[in-house]
Structures are given as C-alpha cells and as structure tokens.
C-alpha atoms as a PDB file:
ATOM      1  CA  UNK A   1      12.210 -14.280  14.497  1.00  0.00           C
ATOM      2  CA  UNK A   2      11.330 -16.927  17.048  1.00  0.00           C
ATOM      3  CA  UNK A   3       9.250 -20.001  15.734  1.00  0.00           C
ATOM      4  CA  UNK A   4       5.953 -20.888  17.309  1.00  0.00           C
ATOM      5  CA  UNK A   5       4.844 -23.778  18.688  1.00  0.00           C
ATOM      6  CA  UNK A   6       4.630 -27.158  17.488  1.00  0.00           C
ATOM      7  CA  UNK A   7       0.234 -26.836  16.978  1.00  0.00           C
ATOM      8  CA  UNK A   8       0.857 -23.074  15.282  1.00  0.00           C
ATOM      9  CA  UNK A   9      -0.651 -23.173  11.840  1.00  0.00           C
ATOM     10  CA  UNK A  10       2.849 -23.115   9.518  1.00  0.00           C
ATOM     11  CA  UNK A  11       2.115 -19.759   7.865  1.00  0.00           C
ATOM     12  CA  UNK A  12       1.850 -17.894  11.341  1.00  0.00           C
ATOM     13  CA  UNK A  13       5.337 -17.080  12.954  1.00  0.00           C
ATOM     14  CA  UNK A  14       5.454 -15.168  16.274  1.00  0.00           C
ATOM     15  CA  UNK A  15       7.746 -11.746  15.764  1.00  0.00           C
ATOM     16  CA  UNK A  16       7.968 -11.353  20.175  1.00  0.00           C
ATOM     17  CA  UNK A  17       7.417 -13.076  23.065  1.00  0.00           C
ATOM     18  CA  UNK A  18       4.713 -10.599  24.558  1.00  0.00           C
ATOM     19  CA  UNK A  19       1.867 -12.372  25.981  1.00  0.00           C
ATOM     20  CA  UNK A  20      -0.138  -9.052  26.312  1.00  0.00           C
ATOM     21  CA  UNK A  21      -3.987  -9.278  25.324  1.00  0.00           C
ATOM     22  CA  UNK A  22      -4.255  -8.584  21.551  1.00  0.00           C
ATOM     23  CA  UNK A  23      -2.948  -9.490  18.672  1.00  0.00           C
ATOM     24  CA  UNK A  24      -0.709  -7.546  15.895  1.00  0.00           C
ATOM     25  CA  UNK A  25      -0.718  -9.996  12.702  1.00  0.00           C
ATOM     26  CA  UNK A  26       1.348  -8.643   9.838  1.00  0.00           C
ATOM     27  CA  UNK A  27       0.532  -9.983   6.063  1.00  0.00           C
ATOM     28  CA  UNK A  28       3.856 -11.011   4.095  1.00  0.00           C
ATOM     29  CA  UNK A  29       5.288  -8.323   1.146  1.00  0.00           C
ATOM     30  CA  UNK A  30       6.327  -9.693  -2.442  1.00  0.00           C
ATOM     31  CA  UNK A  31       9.208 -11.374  -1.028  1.00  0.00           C
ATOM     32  CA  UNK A  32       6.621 -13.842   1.054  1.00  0.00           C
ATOM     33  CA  UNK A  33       8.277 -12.006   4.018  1.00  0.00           C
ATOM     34  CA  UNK A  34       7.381  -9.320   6.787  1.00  0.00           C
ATOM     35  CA  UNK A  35      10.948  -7.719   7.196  1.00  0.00           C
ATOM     36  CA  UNK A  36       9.340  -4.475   6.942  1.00  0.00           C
ATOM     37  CA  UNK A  37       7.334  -5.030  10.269  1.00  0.00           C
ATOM     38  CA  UNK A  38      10.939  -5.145  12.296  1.00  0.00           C
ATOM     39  CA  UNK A  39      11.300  -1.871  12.966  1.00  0.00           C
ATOM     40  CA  UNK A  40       7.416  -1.363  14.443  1.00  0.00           C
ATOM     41  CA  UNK A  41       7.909  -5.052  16.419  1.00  0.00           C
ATOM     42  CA  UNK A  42      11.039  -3.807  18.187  1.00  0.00           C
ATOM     43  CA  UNK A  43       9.069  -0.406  19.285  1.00  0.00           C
ATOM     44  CA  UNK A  44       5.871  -2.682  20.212  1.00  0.00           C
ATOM     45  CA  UNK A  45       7.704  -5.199  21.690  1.00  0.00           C
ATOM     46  CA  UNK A  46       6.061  -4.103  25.401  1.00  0.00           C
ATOM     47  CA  UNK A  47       2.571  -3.492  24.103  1.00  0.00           C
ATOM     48  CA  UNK A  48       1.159  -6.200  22.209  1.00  0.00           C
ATOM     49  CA  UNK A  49       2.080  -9.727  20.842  1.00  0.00           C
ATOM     50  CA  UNK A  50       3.131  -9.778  16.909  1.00  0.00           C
ATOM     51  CA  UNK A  51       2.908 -12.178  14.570  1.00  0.00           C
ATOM     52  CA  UNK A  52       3.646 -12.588  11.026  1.00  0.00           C
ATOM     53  CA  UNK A  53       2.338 -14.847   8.313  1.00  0.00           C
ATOM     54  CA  UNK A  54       4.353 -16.042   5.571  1.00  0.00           C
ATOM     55  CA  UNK A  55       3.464 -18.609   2.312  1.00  0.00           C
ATOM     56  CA  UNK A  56       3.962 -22.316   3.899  1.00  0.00           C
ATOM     57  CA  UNK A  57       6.014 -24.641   1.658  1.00  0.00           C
ATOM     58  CA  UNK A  58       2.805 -26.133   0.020  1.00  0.00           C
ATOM     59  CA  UNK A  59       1.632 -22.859  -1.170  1.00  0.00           C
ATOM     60  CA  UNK A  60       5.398 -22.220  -2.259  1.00  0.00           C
ATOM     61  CA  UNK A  61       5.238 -25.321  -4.388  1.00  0.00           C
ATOM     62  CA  UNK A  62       1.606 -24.609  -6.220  1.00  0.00           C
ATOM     63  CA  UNK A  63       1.729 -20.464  -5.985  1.00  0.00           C
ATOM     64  CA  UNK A  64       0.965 -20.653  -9.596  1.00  0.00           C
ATOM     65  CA  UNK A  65      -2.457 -21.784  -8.754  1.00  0.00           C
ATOM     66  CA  UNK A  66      -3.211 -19.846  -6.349  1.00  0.00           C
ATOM     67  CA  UNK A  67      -4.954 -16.369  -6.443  1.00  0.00           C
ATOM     68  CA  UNK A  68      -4.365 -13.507  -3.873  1.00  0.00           C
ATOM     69  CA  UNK A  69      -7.743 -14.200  -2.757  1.00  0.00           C
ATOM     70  CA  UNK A  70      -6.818 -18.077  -2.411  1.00  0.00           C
ATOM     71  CA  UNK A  71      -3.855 -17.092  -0.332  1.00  0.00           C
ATOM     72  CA  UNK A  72      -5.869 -14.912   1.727  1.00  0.00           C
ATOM     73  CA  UNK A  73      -9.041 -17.227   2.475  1.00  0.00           C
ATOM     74  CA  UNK A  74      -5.923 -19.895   3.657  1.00  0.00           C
ATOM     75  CA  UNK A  75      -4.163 -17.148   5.900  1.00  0.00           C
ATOM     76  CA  UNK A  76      -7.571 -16.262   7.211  1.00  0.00           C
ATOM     77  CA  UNK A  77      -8.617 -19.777   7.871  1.00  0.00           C
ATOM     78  CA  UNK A  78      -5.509 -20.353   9.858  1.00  0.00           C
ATOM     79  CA  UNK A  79      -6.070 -17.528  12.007  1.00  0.00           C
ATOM     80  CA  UNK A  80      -9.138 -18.786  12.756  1.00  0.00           C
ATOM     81  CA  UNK A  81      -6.982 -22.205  13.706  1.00  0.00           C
ATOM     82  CA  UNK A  82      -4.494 -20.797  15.980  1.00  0.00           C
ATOM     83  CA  UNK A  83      -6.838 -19.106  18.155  1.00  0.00           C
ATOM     84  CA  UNK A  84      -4.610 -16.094  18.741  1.00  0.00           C
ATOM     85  CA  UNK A  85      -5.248 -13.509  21.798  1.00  0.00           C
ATOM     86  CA  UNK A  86      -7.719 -11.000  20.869  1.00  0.00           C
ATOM     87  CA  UNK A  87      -8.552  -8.800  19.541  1.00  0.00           C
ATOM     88  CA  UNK A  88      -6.912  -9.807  16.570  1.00  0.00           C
ATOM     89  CA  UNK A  89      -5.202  -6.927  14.330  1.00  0.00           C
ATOM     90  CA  UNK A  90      -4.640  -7.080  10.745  1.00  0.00           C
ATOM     91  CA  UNK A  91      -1.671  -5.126   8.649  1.00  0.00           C
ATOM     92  CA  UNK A  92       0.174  -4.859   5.873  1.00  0.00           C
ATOM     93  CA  UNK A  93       2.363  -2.431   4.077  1.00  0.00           C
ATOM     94  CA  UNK A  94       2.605  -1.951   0.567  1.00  0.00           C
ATOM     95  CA  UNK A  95       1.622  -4.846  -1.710  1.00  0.00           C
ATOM     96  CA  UNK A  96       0.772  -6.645   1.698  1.00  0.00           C
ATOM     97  CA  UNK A  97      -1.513  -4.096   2.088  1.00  0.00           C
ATOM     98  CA  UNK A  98      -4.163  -5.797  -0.166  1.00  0.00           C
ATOM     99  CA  UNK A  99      -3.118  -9.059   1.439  1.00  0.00           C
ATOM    100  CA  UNK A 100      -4.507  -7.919   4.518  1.00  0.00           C
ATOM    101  CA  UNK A 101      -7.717  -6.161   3.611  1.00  0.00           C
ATOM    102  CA  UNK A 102      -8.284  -9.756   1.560  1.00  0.00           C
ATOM    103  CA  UNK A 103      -7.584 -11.486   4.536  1.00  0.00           C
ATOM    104  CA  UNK A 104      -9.930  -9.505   6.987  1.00  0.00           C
ATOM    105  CA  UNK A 105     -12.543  -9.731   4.516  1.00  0.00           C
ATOM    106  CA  UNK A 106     -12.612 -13.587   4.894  1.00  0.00           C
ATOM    107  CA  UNK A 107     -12.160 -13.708   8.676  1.00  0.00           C
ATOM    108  CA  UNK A 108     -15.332 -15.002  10.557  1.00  0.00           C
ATOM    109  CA  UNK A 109     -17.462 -11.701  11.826  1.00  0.00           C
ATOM    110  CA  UNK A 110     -14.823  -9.193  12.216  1.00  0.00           C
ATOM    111  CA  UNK A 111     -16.958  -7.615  14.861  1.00  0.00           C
ATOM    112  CA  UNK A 112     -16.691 -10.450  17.199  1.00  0.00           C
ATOM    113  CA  UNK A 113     -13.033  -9.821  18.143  1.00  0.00           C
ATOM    114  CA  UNK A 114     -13.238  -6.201  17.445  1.00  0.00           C
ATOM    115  CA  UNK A 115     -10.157  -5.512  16.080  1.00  0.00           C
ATOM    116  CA  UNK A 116      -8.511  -3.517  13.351  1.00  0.00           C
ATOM    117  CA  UNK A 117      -7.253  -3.913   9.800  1.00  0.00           C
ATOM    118  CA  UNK A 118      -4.629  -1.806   9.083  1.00  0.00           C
ATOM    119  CA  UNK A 119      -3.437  -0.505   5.812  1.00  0.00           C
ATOM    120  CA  UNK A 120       0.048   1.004   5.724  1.00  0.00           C
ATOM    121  CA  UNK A 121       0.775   3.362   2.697  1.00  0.00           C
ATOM    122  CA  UNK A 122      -0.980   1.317  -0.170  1.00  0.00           C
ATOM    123  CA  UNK A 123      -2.874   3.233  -2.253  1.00  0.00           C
ATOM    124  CA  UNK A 124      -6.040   1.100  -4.710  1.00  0.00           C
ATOM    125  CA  UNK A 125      -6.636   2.086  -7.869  1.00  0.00           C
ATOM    126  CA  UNK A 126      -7.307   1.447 -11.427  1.00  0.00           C
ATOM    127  CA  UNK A 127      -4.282  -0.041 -13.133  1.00  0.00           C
ATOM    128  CA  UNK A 128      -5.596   0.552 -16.703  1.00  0.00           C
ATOM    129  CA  UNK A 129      -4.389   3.975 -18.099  1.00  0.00           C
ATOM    130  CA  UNK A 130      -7.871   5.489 -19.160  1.00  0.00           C
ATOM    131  CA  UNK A 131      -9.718   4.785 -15.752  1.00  0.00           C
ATOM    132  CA  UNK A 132      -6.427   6.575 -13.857  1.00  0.00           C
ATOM    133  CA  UNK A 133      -6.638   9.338 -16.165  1.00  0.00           C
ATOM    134  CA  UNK A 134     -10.066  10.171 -15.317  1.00  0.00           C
ATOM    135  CA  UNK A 135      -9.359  10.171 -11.617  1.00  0.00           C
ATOM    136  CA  UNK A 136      -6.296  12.528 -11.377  1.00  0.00           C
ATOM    137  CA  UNK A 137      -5.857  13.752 -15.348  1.00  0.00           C
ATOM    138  CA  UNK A 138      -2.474  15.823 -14.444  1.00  0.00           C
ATOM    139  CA  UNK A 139      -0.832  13.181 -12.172  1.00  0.00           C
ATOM    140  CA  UNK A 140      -1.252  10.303 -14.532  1.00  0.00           C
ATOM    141  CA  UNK A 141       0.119  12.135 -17.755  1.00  0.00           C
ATOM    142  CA  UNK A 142       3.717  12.828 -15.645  1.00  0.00           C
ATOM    143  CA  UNK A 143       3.112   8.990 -14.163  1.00  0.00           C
ATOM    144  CA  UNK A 144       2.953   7.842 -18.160  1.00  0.00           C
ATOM    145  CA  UNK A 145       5.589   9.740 -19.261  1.00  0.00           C
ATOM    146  CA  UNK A 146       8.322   8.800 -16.312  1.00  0.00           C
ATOM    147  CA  UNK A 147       6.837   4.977 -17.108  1.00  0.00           C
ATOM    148  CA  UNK A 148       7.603   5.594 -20.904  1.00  0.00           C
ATOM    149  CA  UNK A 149      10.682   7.125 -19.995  1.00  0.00           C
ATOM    150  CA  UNK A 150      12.314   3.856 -17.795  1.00  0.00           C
ATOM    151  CA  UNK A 151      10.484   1.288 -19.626  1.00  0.00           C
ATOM    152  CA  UNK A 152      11.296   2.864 -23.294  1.00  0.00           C
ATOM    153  CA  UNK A 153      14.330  -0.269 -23.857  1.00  0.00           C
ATOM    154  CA  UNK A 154      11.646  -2.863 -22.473  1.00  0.00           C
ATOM    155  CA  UNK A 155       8.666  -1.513 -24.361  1.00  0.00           C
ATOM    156  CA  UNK A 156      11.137  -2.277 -27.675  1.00  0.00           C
ATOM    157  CA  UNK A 157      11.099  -5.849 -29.061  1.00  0.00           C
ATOM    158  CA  UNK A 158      13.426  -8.270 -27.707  1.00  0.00           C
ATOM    159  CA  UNK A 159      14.258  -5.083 -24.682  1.00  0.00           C
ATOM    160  CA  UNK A 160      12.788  -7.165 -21.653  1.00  0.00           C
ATOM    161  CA  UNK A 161      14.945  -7.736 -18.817  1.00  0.00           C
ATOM    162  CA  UNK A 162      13.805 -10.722 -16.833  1.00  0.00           C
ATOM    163  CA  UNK A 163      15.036  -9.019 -13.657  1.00  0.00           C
ATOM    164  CA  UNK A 164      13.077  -6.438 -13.905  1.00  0.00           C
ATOM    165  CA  UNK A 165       9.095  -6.403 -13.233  1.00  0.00           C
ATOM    166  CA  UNK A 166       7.383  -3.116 -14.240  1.00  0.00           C
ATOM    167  CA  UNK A 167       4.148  -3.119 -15.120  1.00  0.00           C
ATOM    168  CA  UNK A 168       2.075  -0.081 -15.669  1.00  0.00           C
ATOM    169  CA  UNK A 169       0.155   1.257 -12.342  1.00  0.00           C
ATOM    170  CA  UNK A 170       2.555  -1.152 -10.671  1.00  0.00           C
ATOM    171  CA  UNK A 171       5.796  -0.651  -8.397  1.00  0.00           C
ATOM    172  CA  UNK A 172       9.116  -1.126 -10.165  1.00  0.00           C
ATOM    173  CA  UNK A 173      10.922  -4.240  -8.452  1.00  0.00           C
ATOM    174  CA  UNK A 174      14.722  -5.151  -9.829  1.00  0.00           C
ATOM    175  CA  UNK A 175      15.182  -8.936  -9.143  1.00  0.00           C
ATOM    176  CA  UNK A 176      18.566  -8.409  -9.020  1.00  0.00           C
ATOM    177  CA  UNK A 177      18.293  -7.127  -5.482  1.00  0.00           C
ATOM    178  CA  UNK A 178      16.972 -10.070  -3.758  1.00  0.00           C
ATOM    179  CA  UNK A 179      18.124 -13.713  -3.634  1.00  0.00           C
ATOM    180  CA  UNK A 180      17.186 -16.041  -6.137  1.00  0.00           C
ATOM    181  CA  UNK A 181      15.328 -18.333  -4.038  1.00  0.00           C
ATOM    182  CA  UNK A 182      13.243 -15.386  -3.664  1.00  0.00           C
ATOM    183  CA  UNK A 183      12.903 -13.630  -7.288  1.00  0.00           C
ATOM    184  CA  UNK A 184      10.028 -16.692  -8.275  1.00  0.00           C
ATOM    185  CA  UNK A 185       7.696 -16.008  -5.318  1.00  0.00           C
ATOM    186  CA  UNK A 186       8.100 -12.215  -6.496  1.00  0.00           C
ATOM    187  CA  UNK A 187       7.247 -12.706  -9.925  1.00  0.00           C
ATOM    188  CA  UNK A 188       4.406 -14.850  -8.945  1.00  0.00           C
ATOM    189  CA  UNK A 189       3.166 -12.201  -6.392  1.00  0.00           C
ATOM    190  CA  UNK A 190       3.249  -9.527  -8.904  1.00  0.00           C
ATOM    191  CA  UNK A 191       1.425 -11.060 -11.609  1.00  0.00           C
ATOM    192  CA  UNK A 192      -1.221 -11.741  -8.661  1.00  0.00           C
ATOM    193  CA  UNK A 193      -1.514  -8.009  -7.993  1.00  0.00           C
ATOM    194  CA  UNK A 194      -2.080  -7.057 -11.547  1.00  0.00           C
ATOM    195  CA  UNK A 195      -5.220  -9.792 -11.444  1.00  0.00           C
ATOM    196  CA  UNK A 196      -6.357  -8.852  -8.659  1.00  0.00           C
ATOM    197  CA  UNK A 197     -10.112  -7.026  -8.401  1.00  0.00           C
ATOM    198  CA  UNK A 198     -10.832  -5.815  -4.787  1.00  0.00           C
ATOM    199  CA  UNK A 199     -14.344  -6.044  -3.755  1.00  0.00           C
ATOM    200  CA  UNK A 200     -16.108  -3.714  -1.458  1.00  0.00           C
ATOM    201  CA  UNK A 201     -16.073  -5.089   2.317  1.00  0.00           C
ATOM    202  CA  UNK A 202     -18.334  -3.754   5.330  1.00  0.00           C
ATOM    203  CA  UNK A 203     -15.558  -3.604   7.928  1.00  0.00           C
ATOM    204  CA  UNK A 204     -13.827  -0.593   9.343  1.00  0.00           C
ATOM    205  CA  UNK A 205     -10.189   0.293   8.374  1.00  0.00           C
ATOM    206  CA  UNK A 206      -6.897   2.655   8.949  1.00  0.00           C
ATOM    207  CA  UNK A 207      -5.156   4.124   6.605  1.00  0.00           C
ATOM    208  CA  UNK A 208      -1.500   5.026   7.672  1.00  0.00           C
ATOM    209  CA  UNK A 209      -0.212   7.297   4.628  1.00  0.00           C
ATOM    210  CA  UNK A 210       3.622   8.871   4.555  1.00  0.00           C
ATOM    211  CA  UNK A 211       3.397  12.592   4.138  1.00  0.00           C
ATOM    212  CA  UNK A 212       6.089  12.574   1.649  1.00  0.00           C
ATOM    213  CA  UNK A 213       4.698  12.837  -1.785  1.00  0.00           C
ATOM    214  CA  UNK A 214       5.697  12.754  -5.450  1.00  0.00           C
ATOM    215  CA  UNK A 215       5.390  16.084  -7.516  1.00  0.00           C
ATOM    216  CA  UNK A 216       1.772  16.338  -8.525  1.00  0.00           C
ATOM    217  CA  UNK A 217       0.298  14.070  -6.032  1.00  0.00           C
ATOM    218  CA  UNK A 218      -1.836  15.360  -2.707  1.00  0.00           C
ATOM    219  CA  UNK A 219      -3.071  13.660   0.651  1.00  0.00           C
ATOM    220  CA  UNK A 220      -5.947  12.219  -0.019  1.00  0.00           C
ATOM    221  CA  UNK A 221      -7.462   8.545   1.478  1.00  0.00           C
ATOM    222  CA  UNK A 222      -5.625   6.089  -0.823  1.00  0.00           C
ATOM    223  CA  UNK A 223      -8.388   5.027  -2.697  1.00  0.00           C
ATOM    224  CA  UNK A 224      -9.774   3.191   0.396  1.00  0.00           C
ATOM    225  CA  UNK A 225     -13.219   4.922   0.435  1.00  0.00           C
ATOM    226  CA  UNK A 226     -14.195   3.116  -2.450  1.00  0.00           C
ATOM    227  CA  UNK A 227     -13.465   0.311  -0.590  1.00  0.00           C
ATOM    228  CA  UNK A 228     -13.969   0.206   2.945  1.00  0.00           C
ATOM    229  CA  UNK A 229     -18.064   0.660   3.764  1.00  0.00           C
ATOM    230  CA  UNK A 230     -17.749   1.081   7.823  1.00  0.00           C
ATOM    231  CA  UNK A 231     -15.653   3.515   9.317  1.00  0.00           C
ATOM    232  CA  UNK A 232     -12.443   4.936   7.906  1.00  0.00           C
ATOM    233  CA  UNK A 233      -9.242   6.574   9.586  1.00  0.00           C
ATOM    234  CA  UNK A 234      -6.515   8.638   7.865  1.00  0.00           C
ATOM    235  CA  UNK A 235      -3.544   8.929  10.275  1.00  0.00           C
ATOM    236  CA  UNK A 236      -0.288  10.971   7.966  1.00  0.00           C
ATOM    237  CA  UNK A 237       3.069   9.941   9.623  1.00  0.00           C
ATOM    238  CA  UNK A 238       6.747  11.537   8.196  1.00  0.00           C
ATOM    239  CA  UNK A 239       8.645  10.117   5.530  1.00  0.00           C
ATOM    240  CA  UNK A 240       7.737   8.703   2.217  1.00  0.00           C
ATOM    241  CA  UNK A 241       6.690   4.940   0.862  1.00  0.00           C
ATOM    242  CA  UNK A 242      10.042   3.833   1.498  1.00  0.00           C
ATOM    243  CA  UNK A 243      11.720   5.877   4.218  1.00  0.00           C
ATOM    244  CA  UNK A 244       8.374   5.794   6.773  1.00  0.00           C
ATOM    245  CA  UNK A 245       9.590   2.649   8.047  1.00  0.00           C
ATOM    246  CA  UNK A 246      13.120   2.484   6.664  1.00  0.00           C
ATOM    247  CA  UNK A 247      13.994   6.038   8.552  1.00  0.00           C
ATOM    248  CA  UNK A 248      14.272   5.359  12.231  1.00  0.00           C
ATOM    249  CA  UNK A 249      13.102   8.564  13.150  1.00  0.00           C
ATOM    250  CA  UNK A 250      10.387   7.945  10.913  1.00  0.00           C
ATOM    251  CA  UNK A 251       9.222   4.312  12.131  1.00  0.00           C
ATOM    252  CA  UNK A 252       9.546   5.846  15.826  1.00  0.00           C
ATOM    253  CA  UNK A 253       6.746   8.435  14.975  1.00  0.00           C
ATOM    254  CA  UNK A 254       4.256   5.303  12.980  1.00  0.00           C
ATOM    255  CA  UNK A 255       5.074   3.057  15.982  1.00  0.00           C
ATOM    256  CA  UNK A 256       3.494   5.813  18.357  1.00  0.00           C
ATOM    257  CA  UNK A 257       0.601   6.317  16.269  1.00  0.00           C
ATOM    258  CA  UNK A 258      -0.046   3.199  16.026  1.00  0.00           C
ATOM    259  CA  UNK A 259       0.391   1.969  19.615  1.00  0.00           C
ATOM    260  CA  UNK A 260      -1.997   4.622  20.637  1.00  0.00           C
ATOM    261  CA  UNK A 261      -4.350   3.471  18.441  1.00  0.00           C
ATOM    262  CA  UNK A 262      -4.302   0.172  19.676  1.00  0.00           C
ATOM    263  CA  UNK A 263      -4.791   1.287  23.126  1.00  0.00           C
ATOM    264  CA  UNK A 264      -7.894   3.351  22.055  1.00  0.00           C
ATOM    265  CA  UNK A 265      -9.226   0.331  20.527  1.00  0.00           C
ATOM    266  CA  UNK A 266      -8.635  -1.985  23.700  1.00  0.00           C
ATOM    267  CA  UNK A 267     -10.168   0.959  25.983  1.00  0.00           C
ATOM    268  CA  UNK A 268     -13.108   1.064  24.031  1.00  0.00           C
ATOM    269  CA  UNK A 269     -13.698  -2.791  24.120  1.00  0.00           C
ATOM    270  CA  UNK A 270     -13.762  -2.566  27.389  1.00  0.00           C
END
C-alpha cells in the first residue's frame, strides 16, 4: 500500500494511485486491516481510486474505550476531513461489514455525494440463541450442535484457550494464526461485535452474498432488510465466505459486478 499525503487524516491510506472521479473506501476487518480488499483493488485499479481506513495509533492505544460506533463516528468524521473525490463509496467484508454500514450511517447526508455502501457477505442477526431459533428453527439447532460440538473442551471449566475466540452467533477466529501484535486489536474487535446493537438507517445499500452455502442455509438478504429503510440490492457472486475473494476466479467475477455497479451509479449521477 502506498501512504497518503502528509494532510490525509491517519486512519485513511490510499490502496492505488487512480485519480478517477469517485471514491472506493474499504472499512478495516478484525485484524484493523483491509488485506481482503487486495484482490478487488488490483482488478479496479483502472476504474476508481481506493482507499482503506485502518485504527490510527491513538485509537490502538485506548480501543478498550472505544465502541464500534465510536470507531465509526471517528472514521466517518475523517472522511468528511479528507475531502475525498466523489462520490464517496463505502465497503466492508465480513466483520467490516458492520463497520461500514456504522460508518455511512454517521456520514453527513449520504445523498449529497450519492454514493453507495456496500456490504460484502455479512449477514445481521440475533446473537442470542432463542431470537435465532425463531428466525430459521432447523438451521440454528445444526448451528448449536456443531457450536457444542467444537466448543465442548472450552464450555468445561478451566477448558478455555486464550487463542481461541468463539462466541456463540460469532465467527471462530484462532489467534494462533496471526501475529501477536495483532491478536489484542482482535480480541478487542470481537468483544465489540458481540456489543454491538445496529440501528435502523434510511440510506440505500448492496448486499454482495457468496452463493456457496452451508447445509441448511438458503439465499436470502442477510438480514439487511431489517436494517436498511431505502433501497436494497442483492447481487450473488461464486464462492463461499472465504473463497469469494480468496479464489481468484472468484474475486474476478465480484470485481465485475461490482465495477459495473459503480459505473451505473456514476451514469445515473450524471
């Protein structure tokens, strides 16, 4: 990644060196990173300027006092700052996901640059076992018995592994995988997403979801309709969670779908 300038707000790092109309802004994943985004910056490189926003070393230092709605009112506020080419694009995959529908909804009058928030693969829902079970009875009762099934040594007492974070209605992450400098903004982050309450927001969305599903599961929007009052787009792309940017086939496709939607939206702001 090449660093910005000097005056660039220190959570905003620019992914290319496109000075196209429009921007791409990608929210950061547990890790406080937006690795994932590589794959869709290299195939955008032509189209549209990227950037990516990451936790500045204040932030870093008092993340235990922060919310994910504190982080996102300070990533908002300092896209308001760097005055970024518009209209100015919003995505995140995964946990950054929420970070970026968080972050739109605190973004001065979303209408005035008309651009896009974009939600890749992260479905929102209830976290607490009861409220799941009501909304898909026959998916959460295999969900609680796989959980039961990997947790069972942790769920014993004294059985905790501090490398690994699994809560229920959460994504398993094994610290072990990732550097240590990294493993405390993780925890932090994750304890963040099990606190965190989404609020309705009147803005428009797009839902990227891989096609690829578990046994039990079915397309549907994610959850998002609950959320999202203005209009809503479901656009499936190949692969699953994981391999839908991972697979290079598979990031190819999302990169196409997602350039063309782009262009639509710059064609119909003009």
């Amino acid at each position: 990644m090449q660093m910005t300038a000097p005056e660039m707000p220190r959570t905003i790092v620019r992914m290319n060196k496109t000075a196209k109309a429009g921007s791409l802004v990608f929210l950061p994943d547990f890790g406080g990173n937006v690795i994932y985004a590589q794959p869709l910056v290299r195939a955008l490189v032509e189209d549209i300027s990227c950037y990516g926003m990451r936790l500045a070393p204040e932030m870093v230092e008092n993340l235990d006092r922060l919310s994910l709605v504190d982080i996102a009112k300070r990533f908002a506020e300092d896209l308001r700052r760097a005055n970024l080419p518009q209209p100015l694009h919003i995505a995140g995959f995964s946990f950054a996901g929420l970070l970026a529908f968080e972050t739109a909804r605190h973004v001065n009058d979303p209408a005035a640059n008309a651009g896009q928030l974009i939600i890749l693969d992260m479905r929102i829902q209830p976290r607490e076992f009861l409220a799941r079970l009501r909304l898909y009875p026959v998916q959460e009762l295999f969900y609680c018995a796989r959980f039961i099934a990997h947790n069972w040594k942790r769920l014993l007492p004294g059985g905790q592994n501090p490398l690994i974070l699994h809560r229920y209605g959460q994504i398993r992450m094994d610290l072990s995988r990732h550097a240590e400098a990294h493993r405390m903004i993780i925890r932090q982050l994750y304890g963040k997403m099990a606190t965190y309450r989404p609020r309705p927001w009147t803005g428009s969305a797009t839902v990227f979801r891989a096609m690829d599903l578990r046994w039990g599961h079915r397309l549907d929007d994610l959850g998002w309709s609950s959320m999202i009052d203005g209009p809503l787009s479901l656009i499936t792309v190949p692969g699953d969670h994981l391999t839908m940017l991972s697979n290079p086939d598979n990031a190819a496709v999302l990169a196409g779908k997602l350039r063309q939607l782009l262009t639509n939206k710059e064609q119909d702001n003009v």
